[in-house]
PDB file of N, CA and C in Angstrom:
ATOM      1  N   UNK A   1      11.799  30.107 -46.770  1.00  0.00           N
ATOM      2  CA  UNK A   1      12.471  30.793 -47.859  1.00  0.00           C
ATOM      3  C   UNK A   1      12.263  32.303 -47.758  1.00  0.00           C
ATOM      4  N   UNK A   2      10.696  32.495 -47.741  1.00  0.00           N
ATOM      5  CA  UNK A   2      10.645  34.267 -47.347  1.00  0.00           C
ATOM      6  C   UNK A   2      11.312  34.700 -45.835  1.00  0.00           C
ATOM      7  N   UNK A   3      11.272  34.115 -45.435  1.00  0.00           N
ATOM      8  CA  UNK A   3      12.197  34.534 -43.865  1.00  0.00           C
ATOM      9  C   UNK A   3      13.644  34.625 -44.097  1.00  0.00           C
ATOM     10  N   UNK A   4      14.194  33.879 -45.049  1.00  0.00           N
ATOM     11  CA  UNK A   4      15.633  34.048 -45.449  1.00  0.00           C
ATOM     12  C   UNK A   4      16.045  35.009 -46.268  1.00  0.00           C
ATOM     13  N   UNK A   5      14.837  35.565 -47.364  1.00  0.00           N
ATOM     14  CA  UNK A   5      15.093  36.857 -48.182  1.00  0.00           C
ATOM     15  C   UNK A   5      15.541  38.383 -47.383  1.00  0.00           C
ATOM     16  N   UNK A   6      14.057  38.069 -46.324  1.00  0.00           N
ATOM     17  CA  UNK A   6      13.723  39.229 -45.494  1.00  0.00           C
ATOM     18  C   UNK A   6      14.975  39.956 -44.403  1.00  0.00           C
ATOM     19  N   UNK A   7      15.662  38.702 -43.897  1.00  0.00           N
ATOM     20  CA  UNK A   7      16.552  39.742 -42.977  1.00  0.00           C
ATOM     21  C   UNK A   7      17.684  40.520 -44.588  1.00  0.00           C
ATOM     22  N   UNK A   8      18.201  40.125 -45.445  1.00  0.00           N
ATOM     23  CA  UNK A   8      19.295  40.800 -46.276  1.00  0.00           C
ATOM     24  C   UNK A   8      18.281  42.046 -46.220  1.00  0.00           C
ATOM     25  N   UNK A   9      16.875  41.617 -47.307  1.00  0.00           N
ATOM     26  CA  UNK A   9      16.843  42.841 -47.806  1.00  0.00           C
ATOM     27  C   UNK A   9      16.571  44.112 -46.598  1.00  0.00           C
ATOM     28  N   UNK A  10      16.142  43.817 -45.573  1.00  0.00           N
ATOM     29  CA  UNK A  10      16.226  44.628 -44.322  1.00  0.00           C
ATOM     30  C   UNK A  10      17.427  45.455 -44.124  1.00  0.00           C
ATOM     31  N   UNK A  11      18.438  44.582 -43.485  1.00  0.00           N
ATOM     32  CA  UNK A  11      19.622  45.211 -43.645  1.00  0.00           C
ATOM     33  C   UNK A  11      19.993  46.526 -44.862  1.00  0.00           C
ATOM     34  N   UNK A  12      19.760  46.043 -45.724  1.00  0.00           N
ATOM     35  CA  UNK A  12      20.243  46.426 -47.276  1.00  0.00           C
ATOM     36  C   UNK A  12      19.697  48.099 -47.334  1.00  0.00           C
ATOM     37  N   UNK A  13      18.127  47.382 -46.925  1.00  0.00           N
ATOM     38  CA  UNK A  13      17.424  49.101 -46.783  1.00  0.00           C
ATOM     39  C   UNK A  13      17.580  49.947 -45.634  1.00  0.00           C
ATOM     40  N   UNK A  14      18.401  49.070 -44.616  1.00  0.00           N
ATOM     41  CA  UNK A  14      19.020  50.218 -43.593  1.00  0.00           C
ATOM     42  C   UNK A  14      20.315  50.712 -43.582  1.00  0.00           C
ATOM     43  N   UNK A  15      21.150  50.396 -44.362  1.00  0.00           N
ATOM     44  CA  UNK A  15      22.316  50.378 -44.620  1.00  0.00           C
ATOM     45  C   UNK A  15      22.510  51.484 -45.839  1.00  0.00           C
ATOM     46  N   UNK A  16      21.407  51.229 -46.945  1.00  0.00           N
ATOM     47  CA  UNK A  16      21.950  52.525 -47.997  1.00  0.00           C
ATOM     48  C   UNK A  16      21.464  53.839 -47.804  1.00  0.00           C
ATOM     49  N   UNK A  17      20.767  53.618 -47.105  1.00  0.00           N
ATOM     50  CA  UNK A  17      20.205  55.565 -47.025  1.00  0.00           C
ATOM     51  C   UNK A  17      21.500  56.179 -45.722  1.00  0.00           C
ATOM     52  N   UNK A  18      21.623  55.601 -44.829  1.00  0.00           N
ATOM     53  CA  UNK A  18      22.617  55.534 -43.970  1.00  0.00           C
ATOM     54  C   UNK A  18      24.368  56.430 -44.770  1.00  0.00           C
ATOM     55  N   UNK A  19      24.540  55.501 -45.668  1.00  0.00           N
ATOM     56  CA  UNK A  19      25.605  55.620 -46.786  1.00  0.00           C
ATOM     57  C   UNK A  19      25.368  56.865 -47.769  1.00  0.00           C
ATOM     58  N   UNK A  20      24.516  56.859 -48.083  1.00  0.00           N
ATOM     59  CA  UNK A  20      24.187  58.155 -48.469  1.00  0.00           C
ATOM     60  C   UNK A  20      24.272  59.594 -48.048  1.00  0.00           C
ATOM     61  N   UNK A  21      23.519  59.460 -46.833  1.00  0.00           N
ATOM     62  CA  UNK A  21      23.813  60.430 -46.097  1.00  0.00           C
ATOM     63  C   UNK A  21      25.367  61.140 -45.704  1.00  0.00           C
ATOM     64  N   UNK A  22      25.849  59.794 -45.476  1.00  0.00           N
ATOM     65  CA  UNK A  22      27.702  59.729 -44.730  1.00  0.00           C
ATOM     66  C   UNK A  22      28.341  60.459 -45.976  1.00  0.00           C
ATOM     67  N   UNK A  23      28.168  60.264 -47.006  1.00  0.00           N
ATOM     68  CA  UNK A  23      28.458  60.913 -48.272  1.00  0.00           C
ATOM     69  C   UNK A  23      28.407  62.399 -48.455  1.00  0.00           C
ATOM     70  N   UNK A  24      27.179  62.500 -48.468  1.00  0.00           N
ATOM     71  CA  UNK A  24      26.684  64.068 -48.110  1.00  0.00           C
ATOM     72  C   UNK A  24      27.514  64.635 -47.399  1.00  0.00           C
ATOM     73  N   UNK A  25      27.788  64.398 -46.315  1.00  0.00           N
ATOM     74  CA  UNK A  25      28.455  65.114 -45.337  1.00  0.00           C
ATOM     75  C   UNK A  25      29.763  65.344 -45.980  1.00  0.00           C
ATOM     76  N   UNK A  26      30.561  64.344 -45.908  1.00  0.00           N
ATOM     77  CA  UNK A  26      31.943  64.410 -46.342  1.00  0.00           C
ATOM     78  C   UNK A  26      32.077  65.007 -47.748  1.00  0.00           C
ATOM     79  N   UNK A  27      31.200  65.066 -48.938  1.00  0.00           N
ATOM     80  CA  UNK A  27      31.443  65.754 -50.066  1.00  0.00           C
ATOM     81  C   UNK A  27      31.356  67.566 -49.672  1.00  0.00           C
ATOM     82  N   UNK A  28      30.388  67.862 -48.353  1.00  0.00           N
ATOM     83  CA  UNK A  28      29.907  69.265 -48.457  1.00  0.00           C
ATOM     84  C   UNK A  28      31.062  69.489 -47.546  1.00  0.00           C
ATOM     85  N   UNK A  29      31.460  69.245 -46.938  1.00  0.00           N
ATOM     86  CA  UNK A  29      32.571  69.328 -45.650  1.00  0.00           C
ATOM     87  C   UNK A  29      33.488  70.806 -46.189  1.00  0.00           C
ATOM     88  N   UNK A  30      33.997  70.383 -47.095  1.00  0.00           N
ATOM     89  CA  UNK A  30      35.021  71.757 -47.768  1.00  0.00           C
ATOM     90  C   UNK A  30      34.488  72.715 -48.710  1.00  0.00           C
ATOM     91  N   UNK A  31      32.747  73.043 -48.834  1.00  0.00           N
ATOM     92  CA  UNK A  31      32.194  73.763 -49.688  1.00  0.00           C
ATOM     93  C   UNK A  31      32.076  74.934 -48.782  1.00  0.00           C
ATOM     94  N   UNK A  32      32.439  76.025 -50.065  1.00  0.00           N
ATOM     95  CA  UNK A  32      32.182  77.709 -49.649  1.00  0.00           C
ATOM     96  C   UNK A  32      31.010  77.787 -50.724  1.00  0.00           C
ATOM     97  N   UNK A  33      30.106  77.720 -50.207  1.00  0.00           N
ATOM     98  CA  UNK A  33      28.864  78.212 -51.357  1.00  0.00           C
ATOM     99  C   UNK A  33      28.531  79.603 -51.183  1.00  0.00           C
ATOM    100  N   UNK A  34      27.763  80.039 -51.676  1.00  0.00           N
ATOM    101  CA  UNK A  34      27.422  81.581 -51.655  1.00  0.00           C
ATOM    102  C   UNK A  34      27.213  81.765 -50.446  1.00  0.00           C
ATOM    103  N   UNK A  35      26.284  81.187 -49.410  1.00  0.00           N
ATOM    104  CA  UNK A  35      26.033  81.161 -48.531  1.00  0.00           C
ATOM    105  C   UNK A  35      26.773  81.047 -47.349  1.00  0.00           C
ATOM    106  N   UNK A  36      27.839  80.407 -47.653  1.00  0.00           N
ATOM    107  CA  UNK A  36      29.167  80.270 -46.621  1.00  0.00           C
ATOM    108  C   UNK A  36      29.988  81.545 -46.532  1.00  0.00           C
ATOM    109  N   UNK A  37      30.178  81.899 -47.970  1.00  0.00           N
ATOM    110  CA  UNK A  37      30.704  83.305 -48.196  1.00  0.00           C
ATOM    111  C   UNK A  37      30.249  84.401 -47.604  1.00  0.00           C
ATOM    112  N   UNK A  38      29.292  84.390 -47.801  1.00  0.00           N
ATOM    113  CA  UNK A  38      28.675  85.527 -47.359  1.00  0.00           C
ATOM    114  C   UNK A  38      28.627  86.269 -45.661  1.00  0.00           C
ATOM    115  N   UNK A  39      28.380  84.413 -44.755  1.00  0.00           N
ATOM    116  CA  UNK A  39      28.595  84.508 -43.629  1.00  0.00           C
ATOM    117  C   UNK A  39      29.895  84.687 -42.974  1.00  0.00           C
ATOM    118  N   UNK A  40      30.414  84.105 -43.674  1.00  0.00           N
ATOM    119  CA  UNK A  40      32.396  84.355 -43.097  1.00  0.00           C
ATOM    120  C   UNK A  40      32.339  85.556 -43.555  1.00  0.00           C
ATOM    121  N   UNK A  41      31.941  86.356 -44.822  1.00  0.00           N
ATOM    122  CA  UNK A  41      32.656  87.387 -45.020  1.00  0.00           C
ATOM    123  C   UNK A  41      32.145  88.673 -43.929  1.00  0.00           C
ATOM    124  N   UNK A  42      30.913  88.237 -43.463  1.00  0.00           N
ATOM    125  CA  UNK A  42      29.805  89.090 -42.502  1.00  0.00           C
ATOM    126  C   UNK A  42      30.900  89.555 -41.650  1.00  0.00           C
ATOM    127  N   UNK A  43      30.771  87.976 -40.866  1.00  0.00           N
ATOM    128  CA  UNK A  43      31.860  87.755 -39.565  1.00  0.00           C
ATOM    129  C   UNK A  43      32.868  88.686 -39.763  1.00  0.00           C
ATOM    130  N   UNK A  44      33.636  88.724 -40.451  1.00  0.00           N
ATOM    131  CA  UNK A  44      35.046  88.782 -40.480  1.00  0.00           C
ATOM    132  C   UNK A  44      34.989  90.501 -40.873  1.00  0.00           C
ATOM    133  N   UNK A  45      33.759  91.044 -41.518  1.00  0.00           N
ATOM    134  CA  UNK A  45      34.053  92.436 -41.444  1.00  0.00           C
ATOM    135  C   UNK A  45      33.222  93.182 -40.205  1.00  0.00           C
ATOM    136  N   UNK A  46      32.145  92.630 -39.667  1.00  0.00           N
ATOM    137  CA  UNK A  46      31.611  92.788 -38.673  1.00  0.00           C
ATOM    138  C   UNK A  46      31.939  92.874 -36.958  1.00  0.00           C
ATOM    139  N   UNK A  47      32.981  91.827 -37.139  1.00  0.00           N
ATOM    140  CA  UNK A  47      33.374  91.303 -35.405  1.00  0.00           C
ATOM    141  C   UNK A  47      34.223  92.641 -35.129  1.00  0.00           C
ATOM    142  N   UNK A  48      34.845  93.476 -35.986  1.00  0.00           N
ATOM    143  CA  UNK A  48      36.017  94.174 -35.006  1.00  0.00           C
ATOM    144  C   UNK A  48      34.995  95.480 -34.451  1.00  0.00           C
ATOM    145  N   UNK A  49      33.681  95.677 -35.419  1.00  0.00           N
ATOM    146  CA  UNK A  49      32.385  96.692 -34.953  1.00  0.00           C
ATOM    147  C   UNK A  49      31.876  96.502 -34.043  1.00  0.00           C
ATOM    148  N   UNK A  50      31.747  95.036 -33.405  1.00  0.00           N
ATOM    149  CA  UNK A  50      30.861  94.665 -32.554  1.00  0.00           C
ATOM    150  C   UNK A  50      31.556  94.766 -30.908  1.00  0.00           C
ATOM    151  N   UNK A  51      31.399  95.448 -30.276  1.00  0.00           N
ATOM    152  CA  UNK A  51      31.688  95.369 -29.118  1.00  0.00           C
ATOM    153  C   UNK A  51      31.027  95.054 -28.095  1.00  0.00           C
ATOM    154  N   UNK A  52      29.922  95.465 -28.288  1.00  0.00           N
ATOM    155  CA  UNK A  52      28.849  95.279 -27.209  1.00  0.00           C
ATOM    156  C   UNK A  52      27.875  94.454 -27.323  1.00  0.00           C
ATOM    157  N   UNK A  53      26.907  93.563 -26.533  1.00  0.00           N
ATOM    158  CA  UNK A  53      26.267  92.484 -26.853  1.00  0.00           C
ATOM    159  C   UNK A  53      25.125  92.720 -27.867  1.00  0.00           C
ATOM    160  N   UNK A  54      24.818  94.088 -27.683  1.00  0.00           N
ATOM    161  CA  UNK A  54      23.504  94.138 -28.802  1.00  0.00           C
ATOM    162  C   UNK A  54      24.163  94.314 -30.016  1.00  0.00           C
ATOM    163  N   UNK A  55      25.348  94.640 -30.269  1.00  0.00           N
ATOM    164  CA  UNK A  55      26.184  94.461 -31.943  1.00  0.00           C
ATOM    165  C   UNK A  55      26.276  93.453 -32.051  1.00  0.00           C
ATOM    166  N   UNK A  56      26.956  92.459 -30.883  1.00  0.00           N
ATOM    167  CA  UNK A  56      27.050  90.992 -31.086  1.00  0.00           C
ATOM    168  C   UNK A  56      25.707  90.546 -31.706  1.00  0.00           C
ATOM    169  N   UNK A  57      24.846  90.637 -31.187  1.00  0.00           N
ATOM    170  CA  UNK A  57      23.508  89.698 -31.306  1.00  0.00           C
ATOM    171  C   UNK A  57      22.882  90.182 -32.712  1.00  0.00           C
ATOM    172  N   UNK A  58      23.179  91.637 -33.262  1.00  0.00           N
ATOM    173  CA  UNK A  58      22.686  91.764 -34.980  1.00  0.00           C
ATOM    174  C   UNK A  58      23.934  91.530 -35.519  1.00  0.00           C
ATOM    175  N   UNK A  59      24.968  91.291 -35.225  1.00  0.00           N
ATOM    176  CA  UNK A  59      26.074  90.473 -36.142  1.00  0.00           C
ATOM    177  C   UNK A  59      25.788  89.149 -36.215  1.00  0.00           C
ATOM    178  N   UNK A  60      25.355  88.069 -34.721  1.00  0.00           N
ATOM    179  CA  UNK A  60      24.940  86.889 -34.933  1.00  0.00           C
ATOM    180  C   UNK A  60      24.120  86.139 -36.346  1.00  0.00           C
ATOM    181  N   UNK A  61      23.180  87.490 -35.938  1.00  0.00           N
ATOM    182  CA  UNK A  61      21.607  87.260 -36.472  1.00  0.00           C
ATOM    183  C   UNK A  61      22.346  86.720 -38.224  1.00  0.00           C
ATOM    184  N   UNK A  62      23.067  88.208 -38.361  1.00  0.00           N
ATOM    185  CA  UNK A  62      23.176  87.974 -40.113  1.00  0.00           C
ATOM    186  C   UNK A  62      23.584  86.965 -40.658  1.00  0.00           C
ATOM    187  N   UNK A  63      24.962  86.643 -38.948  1.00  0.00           N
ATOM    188  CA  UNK A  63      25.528  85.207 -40.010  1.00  0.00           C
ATOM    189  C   UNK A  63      24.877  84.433 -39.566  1.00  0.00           C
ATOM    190  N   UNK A  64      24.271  84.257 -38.766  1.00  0.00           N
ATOM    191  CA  UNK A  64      23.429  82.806 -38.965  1.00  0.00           C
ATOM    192  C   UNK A  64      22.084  83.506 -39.888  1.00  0.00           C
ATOM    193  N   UNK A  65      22.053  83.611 -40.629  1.00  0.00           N
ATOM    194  CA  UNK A  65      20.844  83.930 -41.609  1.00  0.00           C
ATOM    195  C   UNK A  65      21.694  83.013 -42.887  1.00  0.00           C
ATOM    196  N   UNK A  66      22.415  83.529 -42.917  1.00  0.00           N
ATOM    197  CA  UNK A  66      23.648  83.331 -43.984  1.00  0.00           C
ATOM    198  C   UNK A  66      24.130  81.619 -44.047  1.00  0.00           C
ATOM    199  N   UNK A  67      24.774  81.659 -42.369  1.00  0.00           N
ATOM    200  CA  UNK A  67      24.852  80.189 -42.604  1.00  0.00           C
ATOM    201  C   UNK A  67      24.332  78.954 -42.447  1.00  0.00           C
ATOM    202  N   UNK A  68      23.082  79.165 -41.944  1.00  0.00           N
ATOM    203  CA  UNK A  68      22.159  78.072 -41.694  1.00  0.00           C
ATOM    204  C   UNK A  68      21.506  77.568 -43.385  1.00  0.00           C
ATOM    205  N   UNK A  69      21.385  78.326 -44.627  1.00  0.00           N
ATOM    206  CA  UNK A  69      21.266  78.034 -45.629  1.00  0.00           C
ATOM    207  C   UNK A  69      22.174  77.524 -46.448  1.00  0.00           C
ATOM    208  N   UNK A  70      23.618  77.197 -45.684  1.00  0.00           N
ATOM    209  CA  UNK A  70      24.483  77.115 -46.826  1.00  0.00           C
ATOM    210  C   UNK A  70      24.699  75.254 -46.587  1.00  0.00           C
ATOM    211  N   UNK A  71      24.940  74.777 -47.967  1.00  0.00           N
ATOM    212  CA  UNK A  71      25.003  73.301 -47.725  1.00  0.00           C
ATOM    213  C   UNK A  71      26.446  72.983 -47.074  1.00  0.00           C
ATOM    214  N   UNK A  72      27.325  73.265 -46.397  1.00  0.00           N
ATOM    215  CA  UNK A  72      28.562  72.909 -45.515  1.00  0.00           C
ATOM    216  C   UNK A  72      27.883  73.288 -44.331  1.00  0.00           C
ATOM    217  N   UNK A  73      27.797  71.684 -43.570  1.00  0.00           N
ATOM    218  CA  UNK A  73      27.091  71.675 -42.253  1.00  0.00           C
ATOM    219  C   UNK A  73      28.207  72.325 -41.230  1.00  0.00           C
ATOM    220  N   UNK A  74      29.454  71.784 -41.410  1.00  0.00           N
ATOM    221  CA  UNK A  74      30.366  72.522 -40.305  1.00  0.00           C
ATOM    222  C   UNK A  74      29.938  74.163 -40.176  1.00  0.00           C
ATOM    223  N   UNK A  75      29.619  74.834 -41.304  1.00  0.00           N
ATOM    224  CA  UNK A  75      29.517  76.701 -41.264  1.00  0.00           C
ATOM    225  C   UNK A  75      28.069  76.454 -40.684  1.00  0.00           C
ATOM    226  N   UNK A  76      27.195  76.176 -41.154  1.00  0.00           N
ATOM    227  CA  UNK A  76      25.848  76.141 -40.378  1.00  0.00           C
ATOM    228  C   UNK A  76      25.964  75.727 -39.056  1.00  0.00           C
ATOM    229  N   UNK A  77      26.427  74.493 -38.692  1.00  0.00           N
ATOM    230  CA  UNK A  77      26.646  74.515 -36.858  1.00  0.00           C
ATOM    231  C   UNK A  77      27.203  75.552 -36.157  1.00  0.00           C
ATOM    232  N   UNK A  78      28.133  75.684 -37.025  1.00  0.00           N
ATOM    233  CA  UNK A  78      28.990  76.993 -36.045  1.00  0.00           C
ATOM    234  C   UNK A  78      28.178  78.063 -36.055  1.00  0.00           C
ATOM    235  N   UNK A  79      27.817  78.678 -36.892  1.00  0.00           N
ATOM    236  CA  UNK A  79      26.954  79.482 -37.335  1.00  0.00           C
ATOM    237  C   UNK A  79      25.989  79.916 -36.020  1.00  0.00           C
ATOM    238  N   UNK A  80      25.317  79.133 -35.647  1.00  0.00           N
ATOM    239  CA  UNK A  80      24.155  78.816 -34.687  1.00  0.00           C
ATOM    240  C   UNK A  80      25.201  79.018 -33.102  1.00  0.00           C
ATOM    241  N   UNK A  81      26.103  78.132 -33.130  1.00  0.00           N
ATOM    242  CA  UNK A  81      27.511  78.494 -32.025  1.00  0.00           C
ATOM    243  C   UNK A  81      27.683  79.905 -31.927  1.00  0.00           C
ATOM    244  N   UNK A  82      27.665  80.856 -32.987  1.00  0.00           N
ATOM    245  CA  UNK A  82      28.058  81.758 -32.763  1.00  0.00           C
ATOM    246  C   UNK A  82      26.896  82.754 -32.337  1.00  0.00           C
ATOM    247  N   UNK A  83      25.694  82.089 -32.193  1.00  0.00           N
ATOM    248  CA  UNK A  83      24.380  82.783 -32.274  1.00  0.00           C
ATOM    249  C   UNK A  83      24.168  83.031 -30.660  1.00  0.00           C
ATOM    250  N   UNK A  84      24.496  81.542 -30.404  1.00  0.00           N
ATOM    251  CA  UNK A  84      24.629  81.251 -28.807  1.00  0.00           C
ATOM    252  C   UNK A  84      25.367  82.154 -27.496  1.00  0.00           C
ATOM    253  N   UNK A  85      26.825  82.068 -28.608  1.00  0.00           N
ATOM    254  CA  UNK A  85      27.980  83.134 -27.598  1.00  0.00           C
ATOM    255  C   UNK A  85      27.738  84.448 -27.744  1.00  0.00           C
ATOM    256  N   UNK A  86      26.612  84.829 -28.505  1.00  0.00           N
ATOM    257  CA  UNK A  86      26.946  86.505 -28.661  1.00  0.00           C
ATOM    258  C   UNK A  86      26.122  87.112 -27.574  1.00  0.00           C
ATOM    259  N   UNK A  87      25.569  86.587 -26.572  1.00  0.00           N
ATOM    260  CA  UNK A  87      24.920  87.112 -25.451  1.00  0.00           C
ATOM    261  C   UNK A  87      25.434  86.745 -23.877  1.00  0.00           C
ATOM    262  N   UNK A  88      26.953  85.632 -24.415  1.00  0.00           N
ATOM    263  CA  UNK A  88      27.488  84.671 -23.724  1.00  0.00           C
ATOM    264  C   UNK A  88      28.741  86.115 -22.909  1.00  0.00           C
ATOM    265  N   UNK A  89      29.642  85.427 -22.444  1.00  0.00           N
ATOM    266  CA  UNK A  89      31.094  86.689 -22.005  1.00  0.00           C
ATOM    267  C   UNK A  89      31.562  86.683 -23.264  1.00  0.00           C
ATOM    268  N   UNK A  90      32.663  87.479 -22.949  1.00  0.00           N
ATOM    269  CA  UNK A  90      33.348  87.915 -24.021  1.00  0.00           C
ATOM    270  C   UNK A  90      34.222  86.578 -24.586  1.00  0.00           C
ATOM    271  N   UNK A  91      34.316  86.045 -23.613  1.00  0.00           N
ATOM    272  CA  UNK A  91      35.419  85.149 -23.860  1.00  0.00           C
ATOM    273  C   UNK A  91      34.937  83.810 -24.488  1.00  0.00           C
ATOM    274  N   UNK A  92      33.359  83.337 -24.567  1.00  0.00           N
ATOM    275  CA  UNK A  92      32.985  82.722 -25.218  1.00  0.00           C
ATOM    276  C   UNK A  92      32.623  83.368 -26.983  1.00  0.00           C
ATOM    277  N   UNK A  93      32.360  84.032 -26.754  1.00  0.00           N
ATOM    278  CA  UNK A  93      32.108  85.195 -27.917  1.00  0.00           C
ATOM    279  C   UNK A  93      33.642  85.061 -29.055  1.00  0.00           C
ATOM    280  N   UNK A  94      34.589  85.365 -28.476  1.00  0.00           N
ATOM    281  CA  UNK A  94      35.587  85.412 -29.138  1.00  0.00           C
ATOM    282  C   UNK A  94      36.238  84.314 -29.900  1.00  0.00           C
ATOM    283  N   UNK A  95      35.560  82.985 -28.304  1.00  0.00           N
ATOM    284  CA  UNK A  95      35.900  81.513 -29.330  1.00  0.00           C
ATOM    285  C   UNK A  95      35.417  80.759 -30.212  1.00  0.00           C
ATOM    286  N   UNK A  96      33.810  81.132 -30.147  1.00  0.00           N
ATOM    287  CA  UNK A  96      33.162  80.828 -30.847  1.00  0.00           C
ATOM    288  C   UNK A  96      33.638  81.456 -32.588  1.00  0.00           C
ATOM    289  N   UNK A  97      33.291  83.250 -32.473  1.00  0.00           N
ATOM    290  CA  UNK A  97      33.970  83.294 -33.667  1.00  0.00           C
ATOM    291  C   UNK A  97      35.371  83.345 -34.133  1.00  0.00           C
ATOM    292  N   UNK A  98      35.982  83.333 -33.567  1.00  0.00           N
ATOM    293  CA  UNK A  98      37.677  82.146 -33.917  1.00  0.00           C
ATOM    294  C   UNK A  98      37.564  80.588 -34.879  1.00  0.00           C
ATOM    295  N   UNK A  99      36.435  80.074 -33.882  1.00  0.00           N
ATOM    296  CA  UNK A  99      36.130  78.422 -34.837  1.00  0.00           C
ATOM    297  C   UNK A  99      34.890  79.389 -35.847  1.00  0.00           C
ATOM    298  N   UNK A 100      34.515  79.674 -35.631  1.00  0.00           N
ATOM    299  CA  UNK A 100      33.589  79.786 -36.970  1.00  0.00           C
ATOM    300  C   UNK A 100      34.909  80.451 -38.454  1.00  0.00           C
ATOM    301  N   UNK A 101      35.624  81.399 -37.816  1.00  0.00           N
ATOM    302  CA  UNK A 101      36.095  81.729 -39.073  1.00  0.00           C
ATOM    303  C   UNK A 101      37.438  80.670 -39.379  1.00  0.00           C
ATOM    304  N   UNK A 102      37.876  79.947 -38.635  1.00  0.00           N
ATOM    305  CA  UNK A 102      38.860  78.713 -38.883  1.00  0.00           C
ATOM    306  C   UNK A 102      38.437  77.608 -39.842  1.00  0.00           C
ATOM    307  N   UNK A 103      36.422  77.448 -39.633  1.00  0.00           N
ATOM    308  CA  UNK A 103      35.872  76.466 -40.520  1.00  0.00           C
ATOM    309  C   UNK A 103      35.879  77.545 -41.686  1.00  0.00           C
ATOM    310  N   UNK A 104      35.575  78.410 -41.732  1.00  0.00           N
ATOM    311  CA  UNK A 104      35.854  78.795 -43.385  1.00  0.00           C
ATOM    312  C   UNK A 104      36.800  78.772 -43.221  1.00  0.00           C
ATOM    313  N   UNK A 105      38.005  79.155 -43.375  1.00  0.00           N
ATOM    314  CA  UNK A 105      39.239  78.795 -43.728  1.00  0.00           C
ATOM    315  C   UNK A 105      39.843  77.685 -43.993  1.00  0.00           C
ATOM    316  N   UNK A 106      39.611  76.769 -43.115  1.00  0.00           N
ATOM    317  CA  UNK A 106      39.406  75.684 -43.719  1.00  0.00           C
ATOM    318  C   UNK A 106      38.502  75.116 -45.114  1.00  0.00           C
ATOM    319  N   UNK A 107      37.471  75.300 -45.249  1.00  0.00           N
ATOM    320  CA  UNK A 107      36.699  74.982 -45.887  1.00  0.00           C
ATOM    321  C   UNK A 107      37.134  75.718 -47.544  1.00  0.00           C
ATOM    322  N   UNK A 108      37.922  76.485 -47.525  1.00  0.00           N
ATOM    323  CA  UNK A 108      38.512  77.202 -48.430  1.00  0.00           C
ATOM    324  C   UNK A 108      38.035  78.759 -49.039  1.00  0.00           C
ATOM    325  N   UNK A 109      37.522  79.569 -48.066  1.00  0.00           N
ATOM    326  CA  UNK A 109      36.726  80.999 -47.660  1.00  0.00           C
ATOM    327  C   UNK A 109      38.328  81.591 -47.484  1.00  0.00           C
ATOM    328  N   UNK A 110      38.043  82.508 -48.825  1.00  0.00           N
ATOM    329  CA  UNK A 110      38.817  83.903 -48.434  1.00  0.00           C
ATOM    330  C   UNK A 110      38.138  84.984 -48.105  1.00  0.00           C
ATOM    331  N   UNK A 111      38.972  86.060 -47.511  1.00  0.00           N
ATOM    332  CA  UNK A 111      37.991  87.035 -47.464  1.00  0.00           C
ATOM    333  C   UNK A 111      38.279  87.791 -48.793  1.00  0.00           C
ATOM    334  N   UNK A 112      36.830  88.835 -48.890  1.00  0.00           N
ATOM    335  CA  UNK A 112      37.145  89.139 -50.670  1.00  0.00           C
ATOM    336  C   UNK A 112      37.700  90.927 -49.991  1.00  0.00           C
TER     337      UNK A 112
END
């Protein structure tokens, strides 16, 4: 009888934290929190200053300061993406922040 309880409730307790999580994600997916804002808005007034890799790399810095705190995981990954390309060519540099400012835009980030 206890061997027959044990596999459900097993399952049960691997299954809801699981669900939970999946939740999380998809509710934060389209959030501009302060923190999202702030980093798109960095980006987006920052990138046309930055020409050279050491502008790149204190433009990186800010937005990923910015977006690694914000609860929309898409701006925080990218975020870190964009941390990566700013020491990368130009041409990674440029795509990176292209998708970073497409996920705010998406995500519903204007610039102010």
């Amino acid at each position: 009888m206890i061997r027959e309880l044990a596999l459900p409730v097993v399952i049960v307790a691997l299954v809801l934290p699981a669900a939970g999580c999946e939740e999380r994600a998809t509710a934060t997916a389209a959030v501009v929190d302060n923190q999202a804002q702030q980093a798109c808005d960095t980006l987006a007034a920052g990138y046309p200053k930055s020409p050279t890799v050491a502008k790149r790399l204190a433009l990186a810095d800010r937005v990923y300061r910015w977006s690694a705190r914000s609860d929309n995981p898409a701006i925080a990954d990218q975020g870190s993406a964009v941390g990566h390309a700013a020491n990368d060519s130009d041409r990674s540099w440029r795509q990176a922040t292209a998708r970073f400012l497409k996920i705010c835009r998406q995500a519903g980030w204007k610039s102010r």
